[in-house]
Protein backbone atom coordinates (compact mmCIF):
# COMPACT_ATOMS: atom_id res chain seq x y z
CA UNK A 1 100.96 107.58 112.60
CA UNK A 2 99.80 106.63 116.30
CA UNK A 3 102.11 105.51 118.60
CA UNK A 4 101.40 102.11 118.70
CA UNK A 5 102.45 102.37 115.17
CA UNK A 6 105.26 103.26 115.86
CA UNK A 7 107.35 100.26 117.90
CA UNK A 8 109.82 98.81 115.98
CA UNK A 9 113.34 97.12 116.93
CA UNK A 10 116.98 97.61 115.81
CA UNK A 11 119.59 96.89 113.65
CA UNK A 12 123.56 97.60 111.88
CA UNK A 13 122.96 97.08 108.62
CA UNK A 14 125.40 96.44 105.71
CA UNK A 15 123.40 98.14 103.05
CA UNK A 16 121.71 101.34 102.51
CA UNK A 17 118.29 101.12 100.44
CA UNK A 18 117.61 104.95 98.84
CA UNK A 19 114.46 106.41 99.59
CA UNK A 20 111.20 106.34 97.19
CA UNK A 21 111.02 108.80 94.63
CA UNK A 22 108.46 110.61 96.00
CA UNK A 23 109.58 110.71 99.04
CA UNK A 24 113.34 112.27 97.81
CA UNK A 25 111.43 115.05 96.40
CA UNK A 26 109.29 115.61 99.25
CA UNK A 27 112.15 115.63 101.84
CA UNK A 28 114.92 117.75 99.94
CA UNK A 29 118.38 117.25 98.86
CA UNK A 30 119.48 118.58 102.62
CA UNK A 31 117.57 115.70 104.87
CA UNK A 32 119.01 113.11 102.19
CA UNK A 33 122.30 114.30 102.58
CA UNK A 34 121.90 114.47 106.24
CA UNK A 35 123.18 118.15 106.09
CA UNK A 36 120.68 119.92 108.02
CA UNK A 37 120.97 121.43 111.49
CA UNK A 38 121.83 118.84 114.57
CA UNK A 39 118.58 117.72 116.56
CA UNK A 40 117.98 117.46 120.20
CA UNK A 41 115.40 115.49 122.24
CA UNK A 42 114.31 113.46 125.01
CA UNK A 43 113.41 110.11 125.88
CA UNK A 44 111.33 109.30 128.49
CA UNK A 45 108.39 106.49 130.51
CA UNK A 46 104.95 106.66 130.57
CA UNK A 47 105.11 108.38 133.58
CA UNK A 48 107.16 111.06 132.51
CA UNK A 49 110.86 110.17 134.15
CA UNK A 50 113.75 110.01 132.07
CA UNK A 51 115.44 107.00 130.85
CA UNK A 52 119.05 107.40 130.40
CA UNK A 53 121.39 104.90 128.01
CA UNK A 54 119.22 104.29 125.38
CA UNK A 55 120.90 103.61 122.59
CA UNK A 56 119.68 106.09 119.11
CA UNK A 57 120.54 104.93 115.79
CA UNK A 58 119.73 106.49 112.65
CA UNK A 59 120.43 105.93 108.84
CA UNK A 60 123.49 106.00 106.77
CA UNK A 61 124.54 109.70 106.30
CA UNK A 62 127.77 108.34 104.78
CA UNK A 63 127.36 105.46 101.76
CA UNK A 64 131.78 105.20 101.85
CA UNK A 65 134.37 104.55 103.26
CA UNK A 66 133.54 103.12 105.71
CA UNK A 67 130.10 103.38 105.74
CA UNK A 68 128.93 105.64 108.45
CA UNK A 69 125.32 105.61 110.52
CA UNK A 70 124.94 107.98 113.64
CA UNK A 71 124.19 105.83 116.86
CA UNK A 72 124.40 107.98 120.08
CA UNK A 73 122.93 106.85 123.89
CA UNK A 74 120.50 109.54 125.82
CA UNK A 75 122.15 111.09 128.93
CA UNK A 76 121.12 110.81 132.83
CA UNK A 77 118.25 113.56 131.59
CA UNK A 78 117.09 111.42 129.16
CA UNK A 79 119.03 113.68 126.65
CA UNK A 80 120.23 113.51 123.21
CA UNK A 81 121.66 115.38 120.08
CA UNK A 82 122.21 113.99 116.49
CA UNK A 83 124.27 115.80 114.49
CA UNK A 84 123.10 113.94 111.73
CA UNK A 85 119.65 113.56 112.35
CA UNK A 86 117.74 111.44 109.42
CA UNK A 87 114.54 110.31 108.43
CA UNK A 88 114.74 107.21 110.70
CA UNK A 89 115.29 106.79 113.94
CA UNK A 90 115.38 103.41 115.95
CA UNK A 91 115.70 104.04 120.02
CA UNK A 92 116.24 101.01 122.08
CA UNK A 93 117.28 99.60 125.95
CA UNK A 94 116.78 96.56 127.28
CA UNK A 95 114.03 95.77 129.25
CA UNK A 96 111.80 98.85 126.93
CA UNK A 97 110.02 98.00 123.92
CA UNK A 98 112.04 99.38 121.09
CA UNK A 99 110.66 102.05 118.81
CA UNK A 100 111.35 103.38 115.51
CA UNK A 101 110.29 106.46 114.69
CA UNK A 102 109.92 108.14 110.90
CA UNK A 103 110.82 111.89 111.72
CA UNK A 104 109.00 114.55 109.75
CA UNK A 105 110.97 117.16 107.49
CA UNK A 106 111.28 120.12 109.81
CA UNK A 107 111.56 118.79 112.78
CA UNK A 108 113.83 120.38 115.35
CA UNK A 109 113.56 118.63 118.23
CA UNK A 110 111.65 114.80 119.41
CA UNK A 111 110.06 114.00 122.59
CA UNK A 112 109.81 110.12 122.73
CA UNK A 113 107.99 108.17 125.24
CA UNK A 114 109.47 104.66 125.67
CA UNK A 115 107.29 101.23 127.11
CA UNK A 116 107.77 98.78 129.38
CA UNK A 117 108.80 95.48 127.48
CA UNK A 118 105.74 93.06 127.94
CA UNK A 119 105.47 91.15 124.56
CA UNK A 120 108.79 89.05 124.07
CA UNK A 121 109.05 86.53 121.96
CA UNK A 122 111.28 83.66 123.31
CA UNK A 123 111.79 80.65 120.67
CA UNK A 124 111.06 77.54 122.87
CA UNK A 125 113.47 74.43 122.55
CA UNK A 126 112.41 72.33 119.38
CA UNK A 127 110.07 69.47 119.83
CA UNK A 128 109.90 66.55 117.17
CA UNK A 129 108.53 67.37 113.80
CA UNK A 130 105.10 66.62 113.61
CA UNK A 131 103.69 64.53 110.19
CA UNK A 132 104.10 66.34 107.08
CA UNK A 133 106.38 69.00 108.65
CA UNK A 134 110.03 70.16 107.55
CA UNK A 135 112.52 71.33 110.05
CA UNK A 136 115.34 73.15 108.54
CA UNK A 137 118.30 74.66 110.14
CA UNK A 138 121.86 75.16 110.19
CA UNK A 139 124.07 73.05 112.42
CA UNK A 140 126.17 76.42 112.70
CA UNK A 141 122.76 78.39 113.95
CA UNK A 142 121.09 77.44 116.71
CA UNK A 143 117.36 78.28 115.50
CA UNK A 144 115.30 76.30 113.87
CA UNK A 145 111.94 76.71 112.03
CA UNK A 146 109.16 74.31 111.04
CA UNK A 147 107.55 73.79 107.62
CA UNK A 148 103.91 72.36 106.52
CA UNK A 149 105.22 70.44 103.38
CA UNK A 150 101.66 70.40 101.99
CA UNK A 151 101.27 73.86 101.67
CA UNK A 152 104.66 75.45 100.60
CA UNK A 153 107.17 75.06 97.79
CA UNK A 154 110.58 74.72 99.36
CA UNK A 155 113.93 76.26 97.31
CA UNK A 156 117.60 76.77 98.47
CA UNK A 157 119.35 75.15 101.37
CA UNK A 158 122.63 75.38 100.05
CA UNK A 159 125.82 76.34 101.57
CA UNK A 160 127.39 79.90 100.42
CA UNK A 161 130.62 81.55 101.96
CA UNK A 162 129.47 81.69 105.49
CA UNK A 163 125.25 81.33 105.25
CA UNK A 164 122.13 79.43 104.09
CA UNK A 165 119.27 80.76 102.48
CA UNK A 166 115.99 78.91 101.89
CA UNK A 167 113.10 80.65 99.73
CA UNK A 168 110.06 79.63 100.76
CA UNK A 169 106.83 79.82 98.32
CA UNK A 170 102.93 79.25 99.05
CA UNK A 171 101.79 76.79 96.65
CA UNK A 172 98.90 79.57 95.82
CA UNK A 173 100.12 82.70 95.34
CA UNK A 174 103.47 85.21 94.38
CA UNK A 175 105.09 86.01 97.00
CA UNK A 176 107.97 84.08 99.14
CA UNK A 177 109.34 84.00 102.72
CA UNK A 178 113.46 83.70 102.94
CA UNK A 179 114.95 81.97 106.04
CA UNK A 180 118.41 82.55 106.42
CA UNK A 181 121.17 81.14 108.52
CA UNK A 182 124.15 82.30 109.52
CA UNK A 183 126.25 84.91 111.72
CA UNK A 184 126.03 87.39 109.10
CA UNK A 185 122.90 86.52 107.09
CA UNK A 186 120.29 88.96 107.68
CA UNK A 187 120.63 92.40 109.97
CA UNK A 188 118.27 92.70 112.92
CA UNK A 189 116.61 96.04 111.63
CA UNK A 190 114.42 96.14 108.86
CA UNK A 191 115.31 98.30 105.80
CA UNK A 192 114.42 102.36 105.65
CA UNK A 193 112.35 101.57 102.97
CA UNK A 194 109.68 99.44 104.78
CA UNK A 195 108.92 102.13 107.64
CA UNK A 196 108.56 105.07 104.86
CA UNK A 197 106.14 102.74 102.86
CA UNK A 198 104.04 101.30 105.61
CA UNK A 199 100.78 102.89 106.96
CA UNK A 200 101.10 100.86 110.47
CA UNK A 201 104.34 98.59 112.31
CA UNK A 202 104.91 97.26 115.00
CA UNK A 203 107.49 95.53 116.84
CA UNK A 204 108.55 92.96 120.11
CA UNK A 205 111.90 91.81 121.22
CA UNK A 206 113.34 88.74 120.62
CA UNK A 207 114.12 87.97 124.14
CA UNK A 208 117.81 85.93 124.40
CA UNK A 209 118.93 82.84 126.06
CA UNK A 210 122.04 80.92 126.80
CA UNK A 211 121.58 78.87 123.51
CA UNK A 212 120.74 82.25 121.61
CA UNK A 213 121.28 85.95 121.07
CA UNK A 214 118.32 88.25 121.65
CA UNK A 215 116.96 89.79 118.38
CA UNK A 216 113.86 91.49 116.74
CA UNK A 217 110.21 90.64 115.22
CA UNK A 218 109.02 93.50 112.93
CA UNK A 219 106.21 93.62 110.79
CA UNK A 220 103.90 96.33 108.68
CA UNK A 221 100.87 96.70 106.58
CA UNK A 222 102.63 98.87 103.06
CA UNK A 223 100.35 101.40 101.62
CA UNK A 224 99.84 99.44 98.78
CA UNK A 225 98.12 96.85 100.56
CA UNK A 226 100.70 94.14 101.29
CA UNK A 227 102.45 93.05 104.51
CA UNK A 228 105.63 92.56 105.48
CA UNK A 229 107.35 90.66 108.81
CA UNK A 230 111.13 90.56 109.29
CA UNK A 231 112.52 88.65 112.65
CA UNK A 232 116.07 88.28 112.95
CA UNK A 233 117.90 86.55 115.90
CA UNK A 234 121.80 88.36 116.34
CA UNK A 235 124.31 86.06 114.84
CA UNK A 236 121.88 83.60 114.03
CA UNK A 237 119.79 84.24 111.34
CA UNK A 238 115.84 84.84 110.70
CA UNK A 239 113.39 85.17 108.38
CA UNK A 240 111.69 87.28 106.29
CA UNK A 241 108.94 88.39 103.57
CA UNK A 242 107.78 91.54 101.54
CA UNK A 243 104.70 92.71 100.15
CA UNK A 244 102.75 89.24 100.68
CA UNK A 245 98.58 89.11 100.60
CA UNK A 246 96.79 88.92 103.78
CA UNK A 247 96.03 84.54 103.12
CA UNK A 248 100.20 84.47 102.23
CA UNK A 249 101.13 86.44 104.69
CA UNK A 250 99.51 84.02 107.77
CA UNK A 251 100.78 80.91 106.61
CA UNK A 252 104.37 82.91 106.61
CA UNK A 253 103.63 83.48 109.63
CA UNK A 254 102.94 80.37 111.26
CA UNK A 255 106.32 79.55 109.36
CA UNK A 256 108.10 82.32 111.38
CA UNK A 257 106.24 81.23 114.61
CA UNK A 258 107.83 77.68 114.53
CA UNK A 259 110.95 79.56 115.60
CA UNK A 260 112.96 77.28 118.09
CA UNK A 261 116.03 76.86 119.20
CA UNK A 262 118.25 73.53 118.93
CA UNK A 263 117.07 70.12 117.69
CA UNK A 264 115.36 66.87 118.66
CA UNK A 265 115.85 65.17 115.22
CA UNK A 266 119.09 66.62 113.27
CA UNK A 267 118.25 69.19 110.76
């Protein structure tokens, strides 16, 4: 996979999605059980220097109780050492484009090369909805996103426990975007599963505010041929969709776009 590939953002998730078949067979029971030997490494710039505090996380190497995840932060040499080093790795610092890296079986040691944070997205305060447009938020969540009512299906809205989840369906086609709101709703980091499957990702910061938490905006073209985006604002909520076709996949994506935060007109 190149590098550019490669850039993805971060998350603490609640749930642990196995690995594919294939995969499991191809890694071994060791890597799955995150037995293997620790791993060292570096992180570094473009220009070689080292970049201390950057935060490592990896995947669950304990399912219970509690649930356990390695996350460790490089030293002033740029540094690190996982004891329980795993198929995924996410690296992230502010101000650096975050990465996420799918380690192959064998590896001893990882040299990562960190950018310079250049393509932020920053939800703009919402504007009026235009004719034949849908806002829908949250009055708990500050975000907000914007529907064309002519072209989608909308589902959901409801209230459960402590979130909101709308399903979202092209009016032409299978697939389905889910916006969620809520504190708790939907984890800033994309699942295991959609970095193992995808043949290119990439990834920019969701850059915060004083009305809202910084976040992530992932997507990835699967090896089957589908797409998938997931962007997720900390404590807020986000949106999200999986395996959609290249025509469903852009008008989820002007969907996601709309992101903005607060209200002219009460959602």
């Amino acid at each position: 996979m190149h590098a550019a590939d490669q850039i993805l953002l971060f998350r603490v998730g609640r749930r642990w999605r196995r690995l594919p078949a294939f995969l499991a067979l191809a890694l071994g029971p060791s890597i799955l059980a995150q037995s293997g030997p620790a791993m060292k490494g570096t992180v570094g710039t473009q220009d070689g220097q080292p970049v201390a505090s950057v935060k490592i996380l990896g995947s669950v190497w304990k399912d219970c109780c509690p649930q356990q995840r390695e996350l460790v932060e490089t030293d002033d040499e740029g540094g690190f050492v996982l004891e329980h080093p795993s198929v995924v790795l996410h690296f992230f610092k502010e101000n650096f484009e975050p990465q996420t890296i799918v380690v192959l079986p064998g590896t001893k040691e990882l040299h990562v090369t960190l950018a310079a944070a250049t393509k932020d997205l920053t939800p703009l305060p919402c504007a009026r909805p235009g004719p034949h447009q849908k806002r829908i938020g949250w009055l708990k969540s500050g975000i907000r996103f914007t529907l064309p009512k002519r072209d989608v299906v909308i589902e959901g809205g409801k209230l459960d426990t402590d979130y909101v989840r709308w399903v979202i369906r092209a009016k032409t086609g299978k697939s389905y975007l889910e916006i969620w709101f809520g504190p708790y709703a939907l984890s800033s980091e994309p699942d295991d599963d959609f970095f193992l499957n995808s043949s290119g990702y990439t990834q920019r910061t969701i850059s915060a505010s004083s009305q809202e938490a910084g976040g992530g905006d992932s997507r990835g073209h699967l090896k089957s041929g589908g797409f998938w985006r997931q962007t997720a604002v900390s404590g807020e909520g986000g949106a999200i969709y999986r395996d959609a076709q290249p025509d469903e996949a852009h008008l989820f994506d002007q969907i996601i776009d709309s992101i903005c935060v607060g209200s002219a007109s009460k959602p």
